[in-house]
N, C-alpha and C. Protein backbone atom coordinates (compact mmCIF):
# COMPACT_ATOMS: atom_id res chain seq x y z
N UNK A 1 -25.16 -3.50 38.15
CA UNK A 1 -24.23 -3.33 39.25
C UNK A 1 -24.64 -4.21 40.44
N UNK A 2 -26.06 -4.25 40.52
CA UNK A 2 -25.87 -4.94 41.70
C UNK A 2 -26.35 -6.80 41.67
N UNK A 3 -26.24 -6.95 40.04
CA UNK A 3 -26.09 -8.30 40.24
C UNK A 3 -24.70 -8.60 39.98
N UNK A 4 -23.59 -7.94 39.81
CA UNK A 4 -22.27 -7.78 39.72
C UNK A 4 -21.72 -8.35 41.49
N UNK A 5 -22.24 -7.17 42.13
CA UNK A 5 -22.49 -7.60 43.53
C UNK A 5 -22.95 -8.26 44.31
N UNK A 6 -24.20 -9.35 43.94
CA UNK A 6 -24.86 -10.68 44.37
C UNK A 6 -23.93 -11.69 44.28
N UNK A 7 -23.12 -11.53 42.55
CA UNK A 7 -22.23 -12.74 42.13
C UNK A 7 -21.06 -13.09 42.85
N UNK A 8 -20.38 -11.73 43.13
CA UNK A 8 -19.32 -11.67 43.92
C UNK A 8 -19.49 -11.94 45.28
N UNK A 9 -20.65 -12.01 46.30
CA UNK A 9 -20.72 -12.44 47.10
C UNK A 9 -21.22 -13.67 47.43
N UNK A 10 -21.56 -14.00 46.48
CA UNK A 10 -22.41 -15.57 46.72
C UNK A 10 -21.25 -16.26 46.21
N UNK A 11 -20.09 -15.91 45.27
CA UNK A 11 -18.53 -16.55 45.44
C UNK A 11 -17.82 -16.83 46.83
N UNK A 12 -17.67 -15.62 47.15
CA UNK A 12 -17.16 -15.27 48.28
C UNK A 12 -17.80 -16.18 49.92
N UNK A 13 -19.44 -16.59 49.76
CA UNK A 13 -19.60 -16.80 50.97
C UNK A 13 -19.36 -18.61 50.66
N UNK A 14 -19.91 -18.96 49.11
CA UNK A 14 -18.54 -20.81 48.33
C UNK A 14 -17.76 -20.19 49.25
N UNK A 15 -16.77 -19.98 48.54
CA UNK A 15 -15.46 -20.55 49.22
C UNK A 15 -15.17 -20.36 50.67
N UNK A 16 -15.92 -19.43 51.27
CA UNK A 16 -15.97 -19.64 52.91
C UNK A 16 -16.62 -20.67 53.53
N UNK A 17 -17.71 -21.53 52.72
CA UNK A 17 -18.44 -22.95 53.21
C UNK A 17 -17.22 -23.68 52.76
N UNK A 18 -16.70 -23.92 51.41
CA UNK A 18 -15.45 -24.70 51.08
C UNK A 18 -14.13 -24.84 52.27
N UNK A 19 -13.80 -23.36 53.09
CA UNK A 19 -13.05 -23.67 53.48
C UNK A 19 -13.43 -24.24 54.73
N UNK A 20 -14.17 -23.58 55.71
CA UNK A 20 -14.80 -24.57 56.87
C UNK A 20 -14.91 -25.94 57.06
N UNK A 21 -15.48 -26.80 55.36
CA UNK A 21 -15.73 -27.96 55.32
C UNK A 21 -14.32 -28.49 55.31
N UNK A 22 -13.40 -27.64 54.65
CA UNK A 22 -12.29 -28.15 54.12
C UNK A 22 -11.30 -28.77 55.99
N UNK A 23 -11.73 -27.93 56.50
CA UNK A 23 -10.67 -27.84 57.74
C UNK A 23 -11.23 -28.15 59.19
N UNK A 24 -11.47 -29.60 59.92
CA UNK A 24 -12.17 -30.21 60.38
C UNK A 24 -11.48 -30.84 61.35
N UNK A 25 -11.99 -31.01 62.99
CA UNK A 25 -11.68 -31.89 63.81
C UNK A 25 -12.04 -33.46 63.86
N UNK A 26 -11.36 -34.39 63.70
CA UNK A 26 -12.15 -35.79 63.83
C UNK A 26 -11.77 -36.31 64.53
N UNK A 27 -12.57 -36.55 65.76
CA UNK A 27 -12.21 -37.33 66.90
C UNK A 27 -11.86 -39.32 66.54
N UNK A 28 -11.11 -39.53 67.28
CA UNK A 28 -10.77 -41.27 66.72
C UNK A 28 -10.81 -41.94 67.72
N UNK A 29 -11.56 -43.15 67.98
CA UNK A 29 -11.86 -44.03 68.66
C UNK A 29 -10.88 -45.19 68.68
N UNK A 30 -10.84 -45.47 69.81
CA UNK A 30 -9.38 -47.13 69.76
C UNK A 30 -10.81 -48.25 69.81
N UNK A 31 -10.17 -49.19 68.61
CA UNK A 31 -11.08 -50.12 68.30
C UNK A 31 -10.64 -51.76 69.31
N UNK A 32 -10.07 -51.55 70.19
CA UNK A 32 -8.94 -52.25 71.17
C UNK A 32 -8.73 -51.63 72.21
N UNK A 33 -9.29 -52.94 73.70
CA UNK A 33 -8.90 -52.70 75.16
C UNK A 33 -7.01 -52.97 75.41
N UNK A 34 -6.71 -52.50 75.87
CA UNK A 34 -5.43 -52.48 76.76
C UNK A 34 -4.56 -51.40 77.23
N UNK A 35 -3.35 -51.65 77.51
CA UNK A 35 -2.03 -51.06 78.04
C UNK A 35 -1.63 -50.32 76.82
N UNK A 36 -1.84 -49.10 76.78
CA UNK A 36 -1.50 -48.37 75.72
C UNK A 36 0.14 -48.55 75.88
N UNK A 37 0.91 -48.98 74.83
CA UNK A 37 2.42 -48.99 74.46
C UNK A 37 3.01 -47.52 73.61
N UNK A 38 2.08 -46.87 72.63
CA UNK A 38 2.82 -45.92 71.98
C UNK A 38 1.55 -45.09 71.79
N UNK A 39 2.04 -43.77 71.34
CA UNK A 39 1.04 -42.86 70.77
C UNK A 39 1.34 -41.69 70.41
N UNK A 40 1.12 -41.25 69.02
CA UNK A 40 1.35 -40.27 68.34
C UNK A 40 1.50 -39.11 69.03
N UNK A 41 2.27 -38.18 68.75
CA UNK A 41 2.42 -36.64 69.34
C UNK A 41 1.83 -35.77 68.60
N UNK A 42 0.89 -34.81 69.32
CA UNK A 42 0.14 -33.57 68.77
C UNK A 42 1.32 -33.65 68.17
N UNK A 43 0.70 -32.68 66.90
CA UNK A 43 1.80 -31.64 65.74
C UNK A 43 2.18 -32.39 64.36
N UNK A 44 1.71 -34.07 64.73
CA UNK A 44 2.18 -34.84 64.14
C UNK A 44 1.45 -35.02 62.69
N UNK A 45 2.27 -34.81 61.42
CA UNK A 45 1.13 -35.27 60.45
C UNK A 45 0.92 -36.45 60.33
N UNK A 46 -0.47 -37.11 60.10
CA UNK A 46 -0.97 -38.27 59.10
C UNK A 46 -1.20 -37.80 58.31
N UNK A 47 -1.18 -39.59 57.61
CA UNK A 47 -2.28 -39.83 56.38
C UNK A 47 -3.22 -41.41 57.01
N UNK A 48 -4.30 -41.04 56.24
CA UNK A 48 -5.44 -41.87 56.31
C UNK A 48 -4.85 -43.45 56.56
N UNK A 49 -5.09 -44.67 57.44
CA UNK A 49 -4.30 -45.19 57.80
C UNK A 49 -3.26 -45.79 59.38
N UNK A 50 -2.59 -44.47 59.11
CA UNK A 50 -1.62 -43.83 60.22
C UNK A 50 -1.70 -44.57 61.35
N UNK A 51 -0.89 -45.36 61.81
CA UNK A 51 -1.43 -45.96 63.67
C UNK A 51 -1.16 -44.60 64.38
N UNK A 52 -2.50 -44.46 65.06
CA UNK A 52 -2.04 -43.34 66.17
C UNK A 52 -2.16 -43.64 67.63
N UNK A 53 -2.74 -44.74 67.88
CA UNK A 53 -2.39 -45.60 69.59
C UNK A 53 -1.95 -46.95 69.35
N UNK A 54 -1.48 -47.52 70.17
CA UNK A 54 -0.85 -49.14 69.99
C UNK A 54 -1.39 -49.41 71.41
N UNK A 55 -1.71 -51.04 71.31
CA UNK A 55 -1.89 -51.38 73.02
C UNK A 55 -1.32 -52.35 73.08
N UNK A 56 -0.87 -53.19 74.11
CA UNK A 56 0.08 -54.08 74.32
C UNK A 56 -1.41 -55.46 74.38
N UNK A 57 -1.47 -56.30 73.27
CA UNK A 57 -1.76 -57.78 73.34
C UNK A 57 -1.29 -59.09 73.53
N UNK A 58 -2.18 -60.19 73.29
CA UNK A 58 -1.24 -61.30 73.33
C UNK A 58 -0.08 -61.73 72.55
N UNK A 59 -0.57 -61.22 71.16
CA UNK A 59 0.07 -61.55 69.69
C UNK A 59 1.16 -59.85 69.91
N UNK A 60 1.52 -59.01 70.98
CA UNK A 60 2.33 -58.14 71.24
C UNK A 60 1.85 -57.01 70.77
N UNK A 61 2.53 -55.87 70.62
CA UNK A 61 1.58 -54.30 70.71
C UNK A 61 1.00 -54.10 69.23
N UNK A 62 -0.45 -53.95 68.86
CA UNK A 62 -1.19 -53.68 67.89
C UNK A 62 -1.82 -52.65 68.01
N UNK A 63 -2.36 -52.14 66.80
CA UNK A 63 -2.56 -50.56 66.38
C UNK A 63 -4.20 -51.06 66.75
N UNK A 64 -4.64 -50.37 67.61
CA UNK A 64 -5.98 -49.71 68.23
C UNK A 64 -6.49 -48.79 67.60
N UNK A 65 -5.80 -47.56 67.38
CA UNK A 65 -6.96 -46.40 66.28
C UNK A 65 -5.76 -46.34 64.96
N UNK A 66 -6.62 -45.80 64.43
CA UNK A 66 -5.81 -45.73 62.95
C UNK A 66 -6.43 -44.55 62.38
N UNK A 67 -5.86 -43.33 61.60
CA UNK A 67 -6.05 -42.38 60.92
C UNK A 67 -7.02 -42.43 60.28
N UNK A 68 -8.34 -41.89 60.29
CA UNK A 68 -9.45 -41.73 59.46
C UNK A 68 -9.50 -41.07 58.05
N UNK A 69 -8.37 -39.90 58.59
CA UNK A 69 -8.41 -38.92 57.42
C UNK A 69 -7.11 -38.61 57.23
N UNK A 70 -6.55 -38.30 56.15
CA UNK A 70 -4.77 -36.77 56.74
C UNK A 70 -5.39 -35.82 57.05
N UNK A 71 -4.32 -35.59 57.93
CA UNK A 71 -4.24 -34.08 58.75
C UNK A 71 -3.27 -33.92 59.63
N UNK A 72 -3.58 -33.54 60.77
CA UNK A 72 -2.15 -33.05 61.74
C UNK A 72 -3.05 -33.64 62.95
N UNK A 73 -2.35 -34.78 64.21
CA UNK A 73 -2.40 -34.71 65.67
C UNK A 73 -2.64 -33.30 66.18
N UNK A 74 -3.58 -33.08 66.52
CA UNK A 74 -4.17 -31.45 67.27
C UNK A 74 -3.83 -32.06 68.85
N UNK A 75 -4.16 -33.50 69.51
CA UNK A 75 -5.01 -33.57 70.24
C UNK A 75 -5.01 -35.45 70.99
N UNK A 76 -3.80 -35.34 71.82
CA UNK A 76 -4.06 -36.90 71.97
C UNK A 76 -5.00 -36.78 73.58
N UNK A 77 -5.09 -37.99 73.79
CA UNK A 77 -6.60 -38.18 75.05
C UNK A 77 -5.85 -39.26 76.01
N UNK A 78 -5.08 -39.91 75.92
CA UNK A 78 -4.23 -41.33 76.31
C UNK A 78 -2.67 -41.19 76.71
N UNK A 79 -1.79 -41.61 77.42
CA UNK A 79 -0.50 -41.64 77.27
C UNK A 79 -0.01 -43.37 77.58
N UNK A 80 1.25 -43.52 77.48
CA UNK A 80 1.43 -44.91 77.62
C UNK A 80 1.65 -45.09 78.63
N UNK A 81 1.39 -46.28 78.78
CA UNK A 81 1.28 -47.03 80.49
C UNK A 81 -0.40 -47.10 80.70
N UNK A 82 -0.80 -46.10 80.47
CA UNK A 82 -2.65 -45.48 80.29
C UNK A 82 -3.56 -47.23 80.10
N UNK A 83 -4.46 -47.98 80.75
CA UNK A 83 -5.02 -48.81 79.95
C UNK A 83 -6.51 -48.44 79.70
N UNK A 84 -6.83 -48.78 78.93
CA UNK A 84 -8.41 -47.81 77.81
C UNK A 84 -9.20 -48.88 77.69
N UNK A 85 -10.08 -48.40 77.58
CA UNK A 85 -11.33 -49.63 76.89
C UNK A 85 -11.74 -49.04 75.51
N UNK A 86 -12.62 -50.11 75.07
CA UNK A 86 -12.48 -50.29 73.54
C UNK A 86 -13.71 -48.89 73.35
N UNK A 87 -13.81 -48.18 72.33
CA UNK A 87 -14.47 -47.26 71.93
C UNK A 87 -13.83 -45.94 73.06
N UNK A 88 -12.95 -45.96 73.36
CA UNK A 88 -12.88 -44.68 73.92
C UNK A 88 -12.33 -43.87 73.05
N UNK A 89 -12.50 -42.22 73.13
CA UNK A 89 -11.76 -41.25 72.00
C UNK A 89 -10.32 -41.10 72.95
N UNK A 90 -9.56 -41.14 71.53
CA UNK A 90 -7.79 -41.21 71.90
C UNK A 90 -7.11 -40.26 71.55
N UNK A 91 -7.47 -39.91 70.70
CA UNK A 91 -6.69 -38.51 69.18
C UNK A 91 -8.19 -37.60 68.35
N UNK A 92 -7.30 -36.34 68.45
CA UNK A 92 -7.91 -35.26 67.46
C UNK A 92 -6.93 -35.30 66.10
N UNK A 93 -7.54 -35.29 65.21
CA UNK A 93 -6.76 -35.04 64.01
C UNK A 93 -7.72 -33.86 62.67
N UNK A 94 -7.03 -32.65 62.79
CA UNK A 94 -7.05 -31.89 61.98
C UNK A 94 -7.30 -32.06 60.73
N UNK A 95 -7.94 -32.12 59.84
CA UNK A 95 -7.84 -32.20 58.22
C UNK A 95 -7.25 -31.19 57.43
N UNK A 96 -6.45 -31.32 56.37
CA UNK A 96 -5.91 -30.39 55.83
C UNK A 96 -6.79 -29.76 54.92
């Protein structure tokens, strides 16, 4: 009985590390100084990829951070008009 009860909890406390790992904030850095032009809205899903700031350049507005992971916009840091320097955090994005 009570290794019945070890098993079932050492399941139980898996899949509670599984889900924690599973469900994660990742902060995203703009790899690009300028005039922020666009930027994703909390709520918003990505996928890995994803432009989530644009800044206005010479060659015209280019994607500065880009989606690390999928998940959902929790969390933007920037609005447009905003101008940033390079490594600043811009977006939270949720993992699914």
């Amino acid at each position: 009985m009570k290794l019945k009860k070890l098993a079932i909890l050492t399941t139980l406390l898996a899949i509670g590390g599984v889900l924690a790992v599973a469900a994660q904030a990742v902060v995203h850095t703009t790899v690009l100084s300028g005039t922020v032009t666009k930027v994703v809205a909390p709520g918003t899903a990505v996928r890995e990829g994803d432009t989530l700031v644009e800044v206005d350049s010479l060659a015209g507005s280019m994607p500065a951070a880009r989606a690390m992971v999928d998940g959902t916009v929790v969390q933007t840091d920037v609005e447009v008009g905003q101008k940033i320097e390079q490594g600043r955090e811009v977006a939270v994005v949720e993992t699914k």
